[in-house]
C-alpha atoms as a PDB file:
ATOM      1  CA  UNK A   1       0.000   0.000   0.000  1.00  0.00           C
ATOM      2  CA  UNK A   2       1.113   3.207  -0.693  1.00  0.00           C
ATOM      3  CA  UNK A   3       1.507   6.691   1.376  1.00  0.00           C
ATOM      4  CA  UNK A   4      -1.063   7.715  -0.136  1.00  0.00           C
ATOM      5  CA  UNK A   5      -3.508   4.781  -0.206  1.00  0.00           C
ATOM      6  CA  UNK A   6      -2.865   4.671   3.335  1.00  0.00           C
ATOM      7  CA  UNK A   7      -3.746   8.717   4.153  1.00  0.00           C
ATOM      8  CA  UNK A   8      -6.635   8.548   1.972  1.00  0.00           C
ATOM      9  CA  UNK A   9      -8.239   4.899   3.927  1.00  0.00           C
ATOM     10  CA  UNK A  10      -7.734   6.904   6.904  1.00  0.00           C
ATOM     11  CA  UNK A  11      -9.225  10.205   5.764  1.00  0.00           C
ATOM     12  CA  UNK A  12     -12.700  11.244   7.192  1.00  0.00           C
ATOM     13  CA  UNK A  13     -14.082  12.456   3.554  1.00  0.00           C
ATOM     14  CA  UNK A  14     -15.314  11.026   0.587  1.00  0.00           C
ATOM     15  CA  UNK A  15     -13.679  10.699  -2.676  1.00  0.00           C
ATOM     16  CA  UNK A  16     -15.690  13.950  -4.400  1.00  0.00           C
ATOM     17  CA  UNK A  17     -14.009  16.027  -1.541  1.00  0.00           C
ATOM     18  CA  UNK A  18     -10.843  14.970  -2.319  1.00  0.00           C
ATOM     19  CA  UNK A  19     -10.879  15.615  -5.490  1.00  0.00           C
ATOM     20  CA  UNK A  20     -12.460  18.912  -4.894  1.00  0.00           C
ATOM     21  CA  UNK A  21      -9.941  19.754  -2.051  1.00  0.00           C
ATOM     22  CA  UNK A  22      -7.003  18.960  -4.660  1.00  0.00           C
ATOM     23  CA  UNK A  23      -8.720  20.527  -7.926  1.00  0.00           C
ATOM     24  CA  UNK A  24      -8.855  17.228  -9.560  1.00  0.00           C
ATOM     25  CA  UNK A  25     -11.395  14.911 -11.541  1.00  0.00           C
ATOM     26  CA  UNK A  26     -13.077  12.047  -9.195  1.00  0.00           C
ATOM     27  CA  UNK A  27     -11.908  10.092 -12.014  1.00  0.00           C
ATOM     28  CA  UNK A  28      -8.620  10.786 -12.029  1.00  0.00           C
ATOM     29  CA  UNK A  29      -7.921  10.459  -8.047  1.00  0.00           C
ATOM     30  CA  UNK A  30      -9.428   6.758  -8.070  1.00  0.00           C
ATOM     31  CA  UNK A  31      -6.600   6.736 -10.867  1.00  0.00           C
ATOM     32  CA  UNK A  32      -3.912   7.907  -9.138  1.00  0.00           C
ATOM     33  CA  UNK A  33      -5.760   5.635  -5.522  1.00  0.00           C
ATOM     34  CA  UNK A  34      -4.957   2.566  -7.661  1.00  0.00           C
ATOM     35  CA  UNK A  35      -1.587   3.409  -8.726  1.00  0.00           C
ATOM     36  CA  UNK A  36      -2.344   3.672 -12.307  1.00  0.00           C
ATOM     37  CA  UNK A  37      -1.338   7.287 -12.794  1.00  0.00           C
ATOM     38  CA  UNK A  38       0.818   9.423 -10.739  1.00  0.00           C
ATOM     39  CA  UNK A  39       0.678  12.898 -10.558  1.00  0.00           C
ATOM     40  CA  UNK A  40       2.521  16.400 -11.889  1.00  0.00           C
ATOM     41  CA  UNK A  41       4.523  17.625  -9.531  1.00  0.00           C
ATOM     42  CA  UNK A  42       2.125  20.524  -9.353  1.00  0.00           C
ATOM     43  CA  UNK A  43      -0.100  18.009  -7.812  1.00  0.00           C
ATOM     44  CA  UNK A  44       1.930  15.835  -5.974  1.00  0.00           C
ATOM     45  CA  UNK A  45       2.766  19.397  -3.940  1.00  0.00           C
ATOM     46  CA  UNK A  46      -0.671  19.887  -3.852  1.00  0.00           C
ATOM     47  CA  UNK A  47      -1.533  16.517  -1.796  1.00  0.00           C
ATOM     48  CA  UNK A  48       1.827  17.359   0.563  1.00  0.00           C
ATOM     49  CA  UNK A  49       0.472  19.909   1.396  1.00  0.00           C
ATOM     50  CA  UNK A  50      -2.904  18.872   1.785  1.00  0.00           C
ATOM     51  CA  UNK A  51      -1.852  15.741   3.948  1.00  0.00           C
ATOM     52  CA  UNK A  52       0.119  18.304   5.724  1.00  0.00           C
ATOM     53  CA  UNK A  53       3.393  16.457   4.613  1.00  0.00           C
ATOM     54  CA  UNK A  54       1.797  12.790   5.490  1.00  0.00           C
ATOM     55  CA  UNK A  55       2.306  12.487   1.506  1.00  0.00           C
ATOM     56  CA  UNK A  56       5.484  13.795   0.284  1.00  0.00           C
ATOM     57  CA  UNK A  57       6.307  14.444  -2.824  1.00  0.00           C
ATOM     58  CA  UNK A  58       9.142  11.953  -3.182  1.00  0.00           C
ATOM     59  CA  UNK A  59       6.888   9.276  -2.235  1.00  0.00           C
ATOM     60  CA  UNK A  60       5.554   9.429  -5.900  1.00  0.00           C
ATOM     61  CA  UNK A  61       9.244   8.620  -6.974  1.00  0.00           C
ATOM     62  CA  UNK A  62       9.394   5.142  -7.774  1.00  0.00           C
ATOM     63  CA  UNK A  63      12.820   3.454  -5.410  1.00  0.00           C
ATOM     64  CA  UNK A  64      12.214   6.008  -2.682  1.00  0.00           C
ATOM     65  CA  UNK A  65      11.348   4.980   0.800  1.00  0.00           C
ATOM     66  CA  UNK A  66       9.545   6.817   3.667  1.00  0.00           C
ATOM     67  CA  UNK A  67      11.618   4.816   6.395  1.00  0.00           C
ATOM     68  CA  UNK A  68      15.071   5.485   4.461  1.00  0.00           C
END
């Protein structure tokens, strides 16, 4: 699972707020959920900061670890 599969089970929202929150298509974040897209960097700032840093950017950086 990823960081941000794991922030977004926990989250106390629904999908369309999500999306909302980060100025994205539904769509696209059940995309990006099931690891079949990943973002811009635009957006993969946008969800750092929206996690407040629970979701870094580099953990859309494929060989990077959180625990490293």
């Amino acid at each position: 699972m990823t960081q941000f599969q794991a922030y977004i089970n926990g989250y106390q929202g629904n999908q369309g707020e999500i999306a909302a929150a980060l100025n994205i298509s539904q769509p696209y974040l059940s995309l990006l959920f099931a690891g079949k897209k990943r973002p811009s960097l635009d957006l993969a700032v946008r969800i750092e900061s929206w996690s407040g840093g629970a979701v870094p950017v580099a953990s859309w950086v494929t060989g990077t670890r959180s625990d490293a």
